[in-house]
N, C-alpha and C. Protein backbone atom coordinates (compact mmCIF):
# COMPACT_ATOMS: atom_id res chain seq x y z
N UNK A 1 -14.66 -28.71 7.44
CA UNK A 1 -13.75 -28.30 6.39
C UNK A 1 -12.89 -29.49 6.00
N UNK A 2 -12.86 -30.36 4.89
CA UNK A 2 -11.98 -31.12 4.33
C UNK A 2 -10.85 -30.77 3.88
N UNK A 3 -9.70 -31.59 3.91
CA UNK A 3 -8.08 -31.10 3.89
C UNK A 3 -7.90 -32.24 3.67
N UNK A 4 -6.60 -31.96 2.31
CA UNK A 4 -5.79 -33.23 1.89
C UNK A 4 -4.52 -32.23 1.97
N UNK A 5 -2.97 -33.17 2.36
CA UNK A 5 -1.89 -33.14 2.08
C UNK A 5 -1.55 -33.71 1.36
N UNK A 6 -0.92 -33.02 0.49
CA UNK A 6 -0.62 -33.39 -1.63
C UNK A 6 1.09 -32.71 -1.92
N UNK A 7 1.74 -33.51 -2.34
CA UNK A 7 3.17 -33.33 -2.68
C UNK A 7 3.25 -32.36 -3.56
N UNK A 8 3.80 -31.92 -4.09
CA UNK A 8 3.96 -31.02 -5.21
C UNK A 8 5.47 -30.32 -5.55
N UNK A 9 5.62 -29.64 -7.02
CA UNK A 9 7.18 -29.32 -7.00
C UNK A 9 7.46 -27.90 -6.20
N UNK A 10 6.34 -27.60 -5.51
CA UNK A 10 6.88 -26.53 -4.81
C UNK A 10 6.53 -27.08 -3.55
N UNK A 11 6.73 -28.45 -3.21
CA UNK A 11 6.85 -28.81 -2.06
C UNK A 11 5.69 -29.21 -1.60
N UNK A 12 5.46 -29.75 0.14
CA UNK A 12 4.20 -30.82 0.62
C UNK A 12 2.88 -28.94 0.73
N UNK A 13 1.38 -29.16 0.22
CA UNK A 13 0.77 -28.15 0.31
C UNK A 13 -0.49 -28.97 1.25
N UNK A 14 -0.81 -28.00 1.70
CA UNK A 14 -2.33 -28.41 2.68
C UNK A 14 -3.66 -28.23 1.65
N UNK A 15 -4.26 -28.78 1.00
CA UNK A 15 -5.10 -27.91 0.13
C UNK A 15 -6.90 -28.35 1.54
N UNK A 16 -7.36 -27.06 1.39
CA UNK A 16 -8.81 -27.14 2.23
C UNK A 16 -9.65 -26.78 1.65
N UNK A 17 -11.04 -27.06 1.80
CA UNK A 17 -12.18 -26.92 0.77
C UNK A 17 -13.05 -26.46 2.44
N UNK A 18 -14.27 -25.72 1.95
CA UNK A 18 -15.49 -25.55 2.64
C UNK A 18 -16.54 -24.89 2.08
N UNK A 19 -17.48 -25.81 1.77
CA UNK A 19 -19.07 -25.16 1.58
C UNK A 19 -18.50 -25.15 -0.19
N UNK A 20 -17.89 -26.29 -0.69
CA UNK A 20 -17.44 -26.43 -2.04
C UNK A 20 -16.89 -25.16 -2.50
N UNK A 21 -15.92 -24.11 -1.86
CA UNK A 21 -14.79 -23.55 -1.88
C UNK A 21 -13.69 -23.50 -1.67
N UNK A 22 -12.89 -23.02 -2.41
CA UNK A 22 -11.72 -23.51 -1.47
C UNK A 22 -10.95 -22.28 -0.75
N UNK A 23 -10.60 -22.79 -0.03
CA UNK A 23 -10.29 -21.99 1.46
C UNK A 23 -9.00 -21.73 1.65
N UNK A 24 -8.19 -23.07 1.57
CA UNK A 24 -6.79 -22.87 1.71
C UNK A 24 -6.44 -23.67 0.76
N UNK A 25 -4.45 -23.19 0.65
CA UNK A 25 -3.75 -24.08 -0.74
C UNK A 25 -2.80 -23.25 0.34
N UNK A 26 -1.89 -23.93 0.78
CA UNK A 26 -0.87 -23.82 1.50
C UNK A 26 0.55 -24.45 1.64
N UNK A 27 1.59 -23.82 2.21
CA UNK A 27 2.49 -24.44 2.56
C UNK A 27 2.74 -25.75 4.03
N UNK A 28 2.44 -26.92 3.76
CA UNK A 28 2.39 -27.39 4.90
C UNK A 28 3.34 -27.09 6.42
N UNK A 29 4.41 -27.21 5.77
CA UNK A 29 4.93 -26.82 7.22
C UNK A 29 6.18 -25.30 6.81
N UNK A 30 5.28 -24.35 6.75
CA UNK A 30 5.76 -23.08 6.92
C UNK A 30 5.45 -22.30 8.11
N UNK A 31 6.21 -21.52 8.42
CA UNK A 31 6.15 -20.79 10.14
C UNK A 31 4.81 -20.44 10.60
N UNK A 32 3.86 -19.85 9.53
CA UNK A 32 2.79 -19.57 10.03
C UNK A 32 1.83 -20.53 10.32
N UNK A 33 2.24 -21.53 10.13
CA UNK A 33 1.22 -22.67 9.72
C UNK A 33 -0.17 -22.66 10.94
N UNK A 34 0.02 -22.72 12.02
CA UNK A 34 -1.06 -22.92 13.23
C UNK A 34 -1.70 -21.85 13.03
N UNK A 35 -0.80 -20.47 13.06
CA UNK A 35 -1.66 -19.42 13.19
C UNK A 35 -3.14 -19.08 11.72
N UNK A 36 -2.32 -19.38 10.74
CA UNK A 36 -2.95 -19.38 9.37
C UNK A 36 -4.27 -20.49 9.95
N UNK A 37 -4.09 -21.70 10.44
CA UNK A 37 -5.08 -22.80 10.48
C UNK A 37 -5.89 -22.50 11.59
N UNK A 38 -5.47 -21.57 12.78
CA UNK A 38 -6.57 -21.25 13.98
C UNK A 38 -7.31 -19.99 12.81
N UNK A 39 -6.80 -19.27 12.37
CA UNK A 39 -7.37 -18.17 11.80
C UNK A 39 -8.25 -18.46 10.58
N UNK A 40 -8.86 -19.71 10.18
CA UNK A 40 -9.41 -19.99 9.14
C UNK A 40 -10.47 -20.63 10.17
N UNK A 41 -10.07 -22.15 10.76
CA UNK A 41 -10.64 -22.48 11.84
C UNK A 41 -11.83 -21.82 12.36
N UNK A 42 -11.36 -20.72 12.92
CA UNK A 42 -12.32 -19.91 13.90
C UNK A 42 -12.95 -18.98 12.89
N UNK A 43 -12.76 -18.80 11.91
CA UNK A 43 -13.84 -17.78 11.36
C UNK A 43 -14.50 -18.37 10.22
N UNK A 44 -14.81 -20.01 10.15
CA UNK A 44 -15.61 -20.67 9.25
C UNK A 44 -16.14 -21.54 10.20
N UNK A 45 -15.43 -21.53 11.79
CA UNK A 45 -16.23 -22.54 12.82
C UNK A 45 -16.26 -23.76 12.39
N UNK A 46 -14.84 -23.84 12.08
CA UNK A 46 -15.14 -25.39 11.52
C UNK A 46 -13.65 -25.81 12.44
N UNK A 47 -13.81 -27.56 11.70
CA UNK A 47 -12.71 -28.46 12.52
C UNK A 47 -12.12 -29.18 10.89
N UNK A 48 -10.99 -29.10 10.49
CA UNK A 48 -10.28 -29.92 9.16
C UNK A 48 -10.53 -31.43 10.04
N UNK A 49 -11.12 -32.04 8.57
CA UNK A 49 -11.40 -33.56 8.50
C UNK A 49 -11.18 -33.47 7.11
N UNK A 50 -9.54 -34.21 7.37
CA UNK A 50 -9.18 -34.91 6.00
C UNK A 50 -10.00 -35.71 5.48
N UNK A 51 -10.34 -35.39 4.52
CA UNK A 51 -10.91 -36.30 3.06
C UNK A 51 -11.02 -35.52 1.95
N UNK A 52 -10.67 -36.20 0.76
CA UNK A 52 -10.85 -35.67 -0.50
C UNK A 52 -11.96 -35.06 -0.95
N UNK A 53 -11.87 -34.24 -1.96
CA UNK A 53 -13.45 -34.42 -2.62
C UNK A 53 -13.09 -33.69 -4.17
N UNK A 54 -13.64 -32.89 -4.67
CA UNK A 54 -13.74 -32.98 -6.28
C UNK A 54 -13.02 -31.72 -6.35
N UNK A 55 -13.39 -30.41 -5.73
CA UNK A 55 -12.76 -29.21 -5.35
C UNK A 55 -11.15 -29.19 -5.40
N UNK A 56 -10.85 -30.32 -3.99
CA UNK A 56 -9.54 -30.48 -3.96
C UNK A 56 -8.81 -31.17 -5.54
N UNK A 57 -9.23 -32.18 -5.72
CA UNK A 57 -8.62 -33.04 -7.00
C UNK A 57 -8.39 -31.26 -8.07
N UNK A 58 -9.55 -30.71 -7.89
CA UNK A 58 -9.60 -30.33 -9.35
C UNK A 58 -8.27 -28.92 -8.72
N UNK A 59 -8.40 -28.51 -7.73
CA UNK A 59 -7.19 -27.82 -7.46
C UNK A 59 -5.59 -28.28 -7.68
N UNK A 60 -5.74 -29.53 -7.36
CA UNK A 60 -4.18 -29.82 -7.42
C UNK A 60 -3.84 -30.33 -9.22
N UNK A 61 -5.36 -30.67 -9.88
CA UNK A 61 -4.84 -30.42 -11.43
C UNK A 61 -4.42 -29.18 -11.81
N UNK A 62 -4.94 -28.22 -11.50
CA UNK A 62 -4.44 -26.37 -11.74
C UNK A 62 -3.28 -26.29 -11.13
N UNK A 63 -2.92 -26.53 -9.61
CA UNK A 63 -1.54 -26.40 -9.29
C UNK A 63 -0.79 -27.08 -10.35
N UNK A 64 -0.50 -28.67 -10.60
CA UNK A 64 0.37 -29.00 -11.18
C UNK A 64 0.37 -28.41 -12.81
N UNK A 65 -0.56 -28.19 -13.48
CA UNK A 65 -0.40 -27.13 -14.32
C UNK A 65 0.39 -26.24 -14.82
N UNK A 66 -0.40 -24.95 -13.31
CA UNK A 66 0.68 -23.43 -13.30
C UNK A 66 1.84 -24.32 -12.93
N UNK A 67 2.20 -24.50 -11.90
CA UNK A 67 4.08 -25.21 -11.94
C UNK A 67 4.92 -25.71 -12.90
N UNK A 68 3.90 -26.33 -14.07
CA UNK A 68 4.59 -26.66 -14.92
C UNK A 68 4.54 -25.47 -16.23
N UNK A 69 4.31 -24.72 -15.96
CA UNK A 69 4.28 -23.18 -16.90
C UNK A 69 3.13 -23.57 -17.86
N UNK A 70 2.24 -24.31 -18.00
CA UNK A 70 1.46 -24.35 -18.56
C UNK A 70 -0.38 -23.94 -18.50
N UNK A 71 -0.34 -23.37 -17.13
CA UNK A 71 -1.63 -22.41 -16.73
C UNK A 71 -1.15 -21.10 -16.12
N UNK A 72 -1.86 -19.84 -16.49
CA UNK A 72 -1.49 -18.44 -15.91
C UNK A 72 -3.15 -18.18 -15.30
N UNK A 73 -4.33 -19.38 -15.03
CA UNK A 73 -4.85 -18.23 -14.47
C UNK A 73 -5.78 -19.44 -13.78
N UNK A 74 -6.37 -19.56 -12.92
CA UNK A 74 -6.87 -20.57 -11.61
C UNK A 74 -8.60 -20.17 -12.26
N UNK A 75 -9.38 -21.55 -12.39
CA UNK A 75 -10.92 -21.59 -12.27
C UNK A 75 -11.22 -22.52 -11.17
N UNK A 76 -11.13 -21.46 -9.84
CA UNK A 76 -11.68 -22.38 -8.50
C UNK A 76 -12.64 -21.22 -7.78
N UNK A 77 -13.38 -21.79 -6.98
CA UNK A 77 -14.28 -20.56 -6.12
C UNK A 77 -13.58 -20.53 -5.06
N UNK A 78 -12.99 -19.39 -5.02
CA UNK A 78 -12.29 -18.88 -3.14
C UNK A 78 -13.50 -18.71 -2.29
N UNK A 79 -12.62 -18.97 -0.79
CA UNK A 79 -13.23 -18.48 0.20
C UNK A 79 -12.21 -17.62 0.81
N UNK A 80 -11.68 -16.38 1.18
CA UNK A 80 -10.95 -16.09 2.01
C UNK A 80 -11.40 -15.86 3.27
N UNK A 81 -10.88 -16.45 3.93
CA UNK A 81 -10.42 -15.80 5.47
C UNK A 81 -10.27 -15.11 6.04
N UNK A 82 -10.22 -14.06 6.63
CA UNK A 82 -9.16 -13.00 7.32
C UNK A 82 -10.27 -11.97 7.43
N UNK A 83 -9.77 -10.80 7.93
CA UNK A 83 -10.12 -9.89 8.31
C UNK A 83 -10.26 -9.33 7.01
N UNK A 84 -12.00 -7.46 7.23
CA UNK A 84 -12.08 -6.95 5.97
C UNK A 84 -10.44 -6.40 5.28
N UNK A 85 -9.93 -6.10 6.17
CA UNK A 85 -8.76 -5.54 5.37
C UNK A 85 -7.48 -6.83 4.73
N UNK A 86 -7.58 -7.62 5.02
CA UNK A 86 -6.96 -8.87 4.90
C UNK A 86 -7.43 -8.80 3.61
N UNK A 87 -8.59 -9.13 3.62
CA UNK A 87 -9.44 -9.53 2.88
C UNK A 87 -9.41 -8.54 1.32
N UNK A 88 -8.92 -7.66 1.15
CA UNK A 88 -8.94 -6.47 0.46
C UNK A 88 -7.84 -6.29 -0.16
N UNK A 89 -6.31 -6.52 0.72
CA UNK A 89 -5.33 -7.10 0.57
C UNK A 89 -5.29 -8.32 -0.58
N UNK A 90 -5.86 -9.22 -0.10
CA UNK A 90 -5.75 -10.05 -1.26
C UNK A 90 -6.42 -10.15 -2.49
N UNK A 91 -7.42 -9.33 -2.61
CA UNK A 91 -8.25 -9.54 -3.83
C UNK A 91 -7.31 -8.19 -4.65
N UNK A 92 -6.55 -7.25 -4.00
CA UNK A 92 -6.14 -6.70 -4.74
C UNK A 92 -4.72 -7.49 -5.54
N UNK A 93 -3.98 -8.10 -4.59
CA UNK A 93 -2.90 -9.31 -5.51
C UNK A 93 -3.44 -9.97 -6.57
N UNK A 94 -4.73 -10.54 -6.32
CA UNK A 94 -5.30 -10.99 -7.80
C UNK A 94 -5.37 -10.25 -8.77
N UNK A 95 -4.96 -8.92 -8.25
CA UNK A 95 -4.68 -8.11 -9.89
C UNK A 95 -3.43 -7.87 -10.63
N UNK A 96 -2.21 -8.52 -9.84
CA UNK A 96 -1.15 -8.50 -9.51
C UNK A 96 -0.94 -9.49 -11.00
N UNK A 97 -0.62 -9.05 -12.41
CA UNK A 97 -0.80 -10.07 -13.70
C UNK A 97 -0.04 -11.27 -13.42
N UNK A 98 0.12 -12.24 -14.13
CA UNK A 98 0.62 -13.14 -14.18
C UNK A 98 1.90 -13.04 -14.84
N UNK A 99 3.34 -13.03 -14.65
CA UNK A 99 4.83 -12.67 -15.19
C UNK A 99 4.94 -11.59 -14.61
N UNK A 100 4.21 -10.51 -13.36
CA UNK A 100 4.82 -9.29 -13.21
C UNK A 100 4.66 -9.42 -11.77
N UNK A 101 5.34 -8.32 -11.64
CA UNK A 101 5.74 -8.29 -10.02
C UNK A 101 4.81 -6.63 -9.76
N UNK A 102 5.19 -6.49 -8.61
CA UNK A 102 4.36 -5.10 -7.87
C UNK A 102 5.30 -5.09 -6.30
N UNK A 103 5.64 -3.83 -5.69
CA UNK A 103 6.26 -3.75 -4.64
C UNK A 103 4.90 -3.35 -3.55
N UNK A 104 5.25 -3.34 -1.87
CA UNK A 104 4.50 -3.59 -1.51
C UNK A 104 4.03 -2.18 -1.48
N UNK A 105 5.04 -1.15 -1.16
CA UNK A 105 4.31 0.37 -1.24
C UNK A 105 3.24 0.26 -2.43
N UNK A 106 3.35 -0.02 -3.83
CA UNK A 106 2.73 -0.19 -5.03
C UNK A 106 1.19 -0.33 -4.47
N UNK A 107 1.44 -1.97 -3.57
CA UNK A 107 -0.02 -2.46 -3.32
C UNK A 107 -0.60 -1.33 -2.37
N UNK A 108 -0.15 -0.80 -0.96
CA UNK A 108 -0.10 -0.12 -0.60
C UNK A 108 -1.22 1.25 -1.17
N UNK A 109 -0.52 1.55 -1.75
CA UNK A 109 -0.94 3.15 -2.88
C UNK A 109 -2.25 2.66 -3.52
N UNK A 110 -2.35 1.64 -3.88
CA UNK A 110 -3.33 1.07 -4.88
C UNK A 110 -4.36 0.61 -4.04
N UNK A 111 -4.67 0.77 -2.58
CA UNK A 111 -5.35 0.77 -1.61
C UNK A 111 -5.63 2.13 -1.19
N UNK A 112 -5.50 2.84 -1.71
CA UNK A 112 -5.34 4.43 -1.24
C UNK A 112 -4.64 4.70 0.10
N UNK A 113 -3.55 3.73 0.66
CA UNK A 113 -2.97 3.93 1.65
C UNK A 113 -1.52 3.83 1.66
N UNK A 114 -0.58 5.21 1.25
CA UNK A 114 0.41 4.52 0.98
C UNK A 114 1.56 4.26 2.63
N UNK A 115 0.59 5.03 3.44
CA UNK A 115 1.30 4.86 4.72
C UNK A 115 1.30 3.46 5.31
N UNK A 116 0.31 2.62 4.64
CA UNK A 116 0.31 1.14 5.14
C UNK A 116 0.78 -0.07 4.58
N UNK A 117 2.37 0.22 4.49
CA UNK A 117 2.80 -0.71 3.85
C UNK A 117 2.95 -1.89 4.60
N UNK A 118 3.35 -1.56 5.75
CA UNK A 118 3.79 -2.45 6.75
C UNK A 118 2.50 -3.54 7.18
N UNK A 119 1.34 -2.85 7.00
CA UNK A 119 0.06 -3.73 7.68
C UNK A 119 0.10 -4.39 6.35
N UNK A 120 -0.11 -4.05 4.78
CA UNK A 120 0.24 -4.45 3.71
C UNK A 120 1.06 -5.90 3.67
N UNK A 121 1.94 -5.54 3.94
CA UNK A 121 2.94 -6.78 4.63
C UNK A 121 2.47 -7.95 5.26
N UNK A 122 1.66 -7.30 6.43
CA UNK A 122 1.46 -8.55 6.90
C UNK A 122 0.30 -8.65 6.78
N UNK A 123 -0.59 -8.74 5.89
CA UNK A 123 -1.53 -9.31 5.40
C UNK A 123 -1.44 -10.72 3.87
N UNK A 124 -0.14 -9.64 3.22
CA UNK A 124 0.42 -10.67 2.45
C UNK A 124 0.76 -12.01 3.03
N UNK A 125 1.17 -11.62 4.07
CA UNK A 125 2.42 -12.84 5.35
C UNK A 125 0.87 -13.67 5.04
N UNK A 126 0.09 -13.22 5.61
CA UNK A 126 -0.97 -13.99 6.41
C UNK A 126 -1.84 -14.70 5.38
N UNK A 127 -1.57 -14.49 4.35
CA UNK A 127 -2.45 -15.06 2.57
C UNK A 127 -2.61 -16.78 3.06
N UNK A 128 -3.69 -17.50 3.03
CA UNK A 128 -3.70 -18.77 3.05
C UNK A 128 -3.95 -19.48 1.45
N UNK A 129 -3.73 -18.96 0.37
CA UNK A 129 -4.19 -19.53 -0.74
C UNK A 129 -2.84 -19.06 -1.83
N UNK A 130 -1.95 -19.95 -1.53
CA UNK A 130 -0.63 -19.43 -2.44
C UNK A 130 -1.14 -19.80 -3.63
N UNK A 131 -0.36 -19.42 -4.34
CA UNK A 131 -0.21 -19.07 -5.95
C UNK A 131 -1.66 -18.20 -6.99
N UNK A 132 -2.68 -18.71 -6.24
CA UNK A 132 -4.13 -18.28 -6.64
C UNK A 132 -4.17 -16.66 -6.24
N UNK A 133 -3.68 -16.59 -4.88
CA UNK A 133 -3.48 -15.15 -4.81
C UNK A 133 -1.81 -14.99 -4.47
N UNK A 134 -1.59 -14.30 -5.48
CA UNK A 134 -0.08 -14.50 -5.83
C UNK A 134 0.41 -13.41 -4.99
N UNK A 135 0.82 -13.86 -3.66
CA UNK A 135 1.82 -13.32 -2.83
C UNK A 135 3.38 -13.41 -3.22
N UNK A 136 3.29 -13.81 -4.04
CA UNK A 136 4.62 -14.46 -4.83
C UNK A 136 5.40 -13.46 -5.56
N UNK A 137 3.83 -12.50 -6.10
CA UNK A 137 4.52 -11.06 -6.64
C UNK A 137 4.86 -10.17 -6.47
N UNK A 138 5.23 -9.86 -5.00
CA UNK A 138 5.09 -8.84 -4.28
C UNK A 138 6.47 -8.81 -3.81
N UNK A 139 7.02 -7.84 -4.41
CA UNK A 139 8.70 -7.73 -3.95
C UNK A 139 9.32 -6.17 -3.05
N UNK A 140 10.00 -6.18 -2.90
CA UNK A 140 10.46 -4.81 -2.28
C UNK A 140 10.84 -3.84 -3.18
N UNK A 141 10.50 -2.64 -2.66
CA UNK A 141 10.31 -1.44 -3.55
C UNK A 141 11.82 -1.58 -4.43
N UNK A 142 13.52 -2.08 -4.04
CA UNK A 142 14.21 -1.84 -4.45
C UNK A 142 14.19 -2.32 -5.63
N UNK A 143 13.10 -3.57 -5.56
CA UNK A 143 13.01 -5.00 -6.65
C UNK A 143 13.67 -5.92 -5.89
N UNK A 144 14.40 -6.09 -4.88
CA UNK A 144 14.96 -7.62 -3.79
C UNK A 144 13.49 -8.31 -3.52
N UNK A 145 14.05 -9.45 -3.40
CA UNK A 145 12.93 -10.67 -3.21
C UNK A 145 12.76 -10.75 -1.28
N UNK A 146 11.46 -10.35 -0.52
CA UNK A 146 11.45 -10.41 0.29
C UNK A 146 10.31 -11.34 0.63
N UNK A 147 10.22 -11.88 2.00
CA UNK A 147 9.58 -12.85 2.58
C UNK A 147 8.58 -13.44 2.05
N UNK A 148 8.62 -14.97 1.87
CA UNK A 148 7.35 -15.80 1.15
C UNK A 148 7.34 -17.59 2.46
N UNK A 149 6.27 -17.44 2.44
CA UNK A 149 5.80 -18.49 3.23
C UNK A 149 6.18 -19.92 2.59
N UNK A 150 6.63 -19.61 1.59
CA UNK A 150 6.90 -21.39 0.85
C UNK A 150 8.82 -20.60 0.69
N UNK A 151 9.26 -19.96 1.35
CA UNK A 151 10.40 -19.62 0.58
C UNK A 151 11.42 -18.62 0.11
N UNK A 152 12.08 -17.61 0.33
CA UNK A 152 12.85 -17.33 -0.61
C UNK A 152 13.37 -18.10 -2.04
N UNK A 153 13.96 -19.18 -1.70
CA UNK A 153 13.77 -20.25 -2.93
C UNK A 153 12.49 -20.28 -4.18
N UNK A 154 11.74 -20.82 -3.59
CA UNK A 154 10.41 -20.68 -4.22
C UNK A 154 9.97 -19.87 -4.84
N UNK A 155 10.53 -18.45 -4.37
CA UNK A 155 9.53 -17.41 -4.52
C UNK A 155 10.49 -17.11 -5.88
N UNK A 156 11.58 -17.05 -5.73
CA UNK A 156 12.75 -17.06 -6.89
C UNK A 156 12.08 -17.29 -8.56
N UNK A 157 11.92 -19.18 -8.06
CA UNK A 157 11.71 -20.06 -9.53
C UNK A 157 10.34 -20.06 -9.75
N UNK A 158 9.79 -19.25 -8.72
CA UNK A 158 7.90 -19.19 -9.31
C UNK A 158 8.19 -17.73 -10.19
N UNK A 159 8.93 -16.19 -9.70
CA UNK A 159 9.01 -15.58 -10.85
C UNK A 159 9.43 -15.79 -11.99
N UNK A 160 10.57 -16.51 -11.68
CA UNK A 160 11.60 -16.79 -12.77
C UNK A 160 10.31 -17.97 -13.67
N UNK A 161 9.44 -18.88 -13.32
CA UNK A 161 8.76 -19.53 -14.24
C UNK A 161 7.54 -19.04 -14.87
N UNK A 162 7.12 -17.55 -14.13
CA UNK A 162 6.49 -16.55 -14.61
C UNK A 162 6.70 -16.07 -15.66
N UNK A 163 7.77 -15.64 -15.53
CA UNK A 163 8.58 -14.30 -16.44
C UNK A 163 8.72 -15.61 -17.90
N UNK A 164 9.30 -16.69 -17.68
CA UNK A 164 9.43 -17.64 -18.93
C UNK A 164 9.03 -17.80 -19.56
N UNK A 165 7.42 -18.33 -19.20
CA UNK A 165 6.03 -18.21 -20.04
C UNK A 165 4.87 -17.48 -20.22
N UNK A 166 5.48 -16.43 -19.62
CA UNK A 166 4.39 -15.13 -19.63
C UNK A 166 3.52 -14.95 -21.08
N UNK A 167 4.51 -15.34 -21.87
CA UNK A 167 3.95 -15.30 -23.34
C UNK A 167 3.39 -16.19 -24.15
N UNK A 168 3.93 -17.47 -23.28
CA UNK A 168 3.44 -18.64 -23.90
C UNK A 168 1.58 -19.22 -23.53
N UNK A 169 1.43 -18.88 -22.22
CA UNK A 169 0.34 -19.22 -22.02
C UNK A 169 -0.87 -18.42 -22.20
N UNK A 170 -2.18 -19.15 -22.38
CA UNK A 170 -3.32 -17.97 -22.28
C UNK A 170 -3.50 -17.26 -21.54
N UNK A 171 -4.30 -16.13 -21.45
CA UNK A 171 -4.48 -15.19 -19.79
C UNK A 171 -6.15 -14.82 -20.23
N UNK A 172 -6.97 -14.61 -18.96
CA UNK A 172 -8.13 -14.59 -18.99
C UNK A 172 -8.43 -12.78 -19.47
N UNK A 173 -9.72 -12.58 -19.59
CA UNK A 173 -10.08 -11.23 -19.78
C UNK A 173 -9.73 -10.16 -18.96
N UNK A 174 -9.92 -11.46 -17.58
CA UNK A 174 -9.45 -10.20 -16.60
C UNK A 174 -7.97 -9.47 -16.48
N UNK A 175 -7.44 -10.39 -17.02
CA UNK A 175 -5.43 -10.25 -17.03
C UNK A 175 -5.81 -8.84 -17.92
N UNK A 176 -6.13 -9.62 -19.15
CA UNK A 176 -5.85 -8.53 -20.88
C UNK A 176 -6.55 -7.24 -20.20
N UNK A 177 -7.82 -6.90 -19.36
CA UNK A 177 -8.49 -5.60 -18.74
C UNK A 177 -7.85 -4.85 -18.07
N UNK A 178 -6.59 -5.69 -17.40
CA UNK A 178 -5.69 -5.10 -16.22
C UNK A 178 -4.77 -4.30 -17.37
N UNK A 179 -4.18 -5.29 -18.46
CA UNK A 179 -3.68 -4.64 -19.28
C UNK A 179 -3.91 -3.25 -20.01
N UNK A 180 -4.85 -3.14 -20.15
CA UNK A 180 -5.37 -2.21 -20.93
C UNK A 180 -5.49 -0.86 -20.26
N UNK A 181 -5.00 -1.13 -19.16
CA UNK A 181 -5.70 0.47 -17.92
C UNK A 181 -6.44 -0.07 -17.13
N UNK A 182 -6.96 -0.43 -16.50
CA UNK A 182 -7.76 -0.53 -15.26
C UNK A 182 -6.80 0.56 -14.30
N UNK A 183 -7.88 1.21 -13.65
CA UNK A 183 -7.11 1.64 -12.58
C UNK A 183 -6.53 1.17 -11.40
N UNK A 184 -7.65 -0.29 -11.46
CA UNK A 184 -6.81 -1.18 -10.52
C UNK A 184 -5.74 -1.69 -10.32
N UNK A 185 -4.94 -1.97 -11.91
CA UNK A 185 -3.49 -2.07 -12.19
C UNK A 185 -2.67 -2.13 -11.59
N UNK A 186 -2.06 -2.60 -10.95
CA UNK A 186 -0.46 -2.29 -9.69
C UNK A 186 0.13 -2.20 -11.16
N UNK A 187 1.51 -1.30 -10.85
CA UNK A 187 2.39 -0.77 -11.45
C UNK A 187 3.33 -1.85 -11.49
N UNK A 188 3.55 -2.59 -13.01
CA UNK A 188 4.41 -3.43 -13.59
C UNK A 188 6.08 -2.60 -13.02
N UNK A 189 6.39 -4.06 -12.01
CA UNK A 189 8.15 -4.16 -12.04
C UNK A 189 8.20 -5.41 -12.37
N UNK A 190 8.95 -5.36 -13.66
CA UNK A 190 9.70 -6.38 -14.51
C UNK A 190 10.72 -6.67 -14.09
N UNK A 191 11.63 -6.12 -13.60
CA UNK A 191 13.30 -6.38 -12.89
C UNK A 191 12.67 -6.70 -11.52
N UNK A 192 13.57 -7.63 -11.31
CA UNK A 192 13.82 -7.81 -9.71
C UNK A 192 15.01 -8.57 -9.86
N UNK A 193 15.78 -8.22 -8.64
CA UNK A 193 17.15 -8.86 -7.85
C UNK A 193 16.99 -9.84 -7.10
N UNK A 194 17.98 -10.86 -7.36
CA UNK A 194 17.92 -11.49 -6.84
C UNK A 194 19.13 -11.92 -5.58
């Protein structure tokens, strides 16, 4: 698995590639960090050997991009990690639009489980691919900004740079489909507290 450490305005990120996917886009030194990297580690059986390659470059052009409010939607091939329910967890945040938020009961419900918010939770916790799968949107039912691996801070000026250009930028088919009804939809919260 190849890994570069790359600066960025939301701070130093780990970006990892495998089997020309990418795997991780991370916070380098956030709390979970070992556990996130044994847990990728061991279930791709691999060992990170820094070196670049085309995957990574072309990721950190899309990061610096979205940061600069000028991309709302990532063309990279994921790999996730994690467990099936992990795993389920996050492909449902990718439905999570770009400028909107969703609470975690929301995601929860939209799993047909609304008793599992809490495992919900920490599957978000456990996301190794920030911004691509936007754990970022996921706030507490009141609308308060709760736990992000790059941040409270972060998690702040990534909505707040959401909500700014929500209108300004393009959004893919899949955004405008979510729009339209999908049932997959998480339920748009526009307010949040800060």
């Amino acid at each position: 698995m190849f890994i570069q450490y790359r600066k960025s305005k939301a701070g130093e990120l780990i970006i990892g590639s495998f089997d020309k996917q990418l795997c991780l886009l991370d916070f380098r030194f956030r709390k979970m960090r070992s556990t996130v990297d044994t847990r990728i580690k061991t279930g791709l059986n691999a060992e990170f050997i820094e070196q670049d390659n085309d995957l990574i470059e072309k990721t950190c052009e899309q990061i610096t991009e979205y940061l600069s409010g000028n991309r709302a939607e990532f063309d990279l091939p994921l790999l996730l990690v994690g467990s099936d329910f992990q795993k389920q967890v996050w492909r449902q945040l990718m439905l999570v639009q770009y400028g909107h938020c969703a609470s975690y009961l929301e995601l929860a419900q939209s799993l047909g489980n609304a008793k599992a918010v809490r495992a919900v939770a920490s599957a978000n916790g456990a996301n190794a691919i920030a911004f691509i799968v936007p754990c970022h949107r996921i706030i507490g039912s009141d609308g308060s900004l709760v736990g992000y691996g790059g941040g409270l801070a972060l998690k702040k000026r990534l909505l707040l740079l959401e909500k700014e250009n929500s209108y300004n930028v393009s959004r893919s088919d899949n955004i405008n489909k979510n729009q339209s009804g999908d049932k997959n939809t998480l339920v748009d919260q526009q307010q949040f507290r800060f």
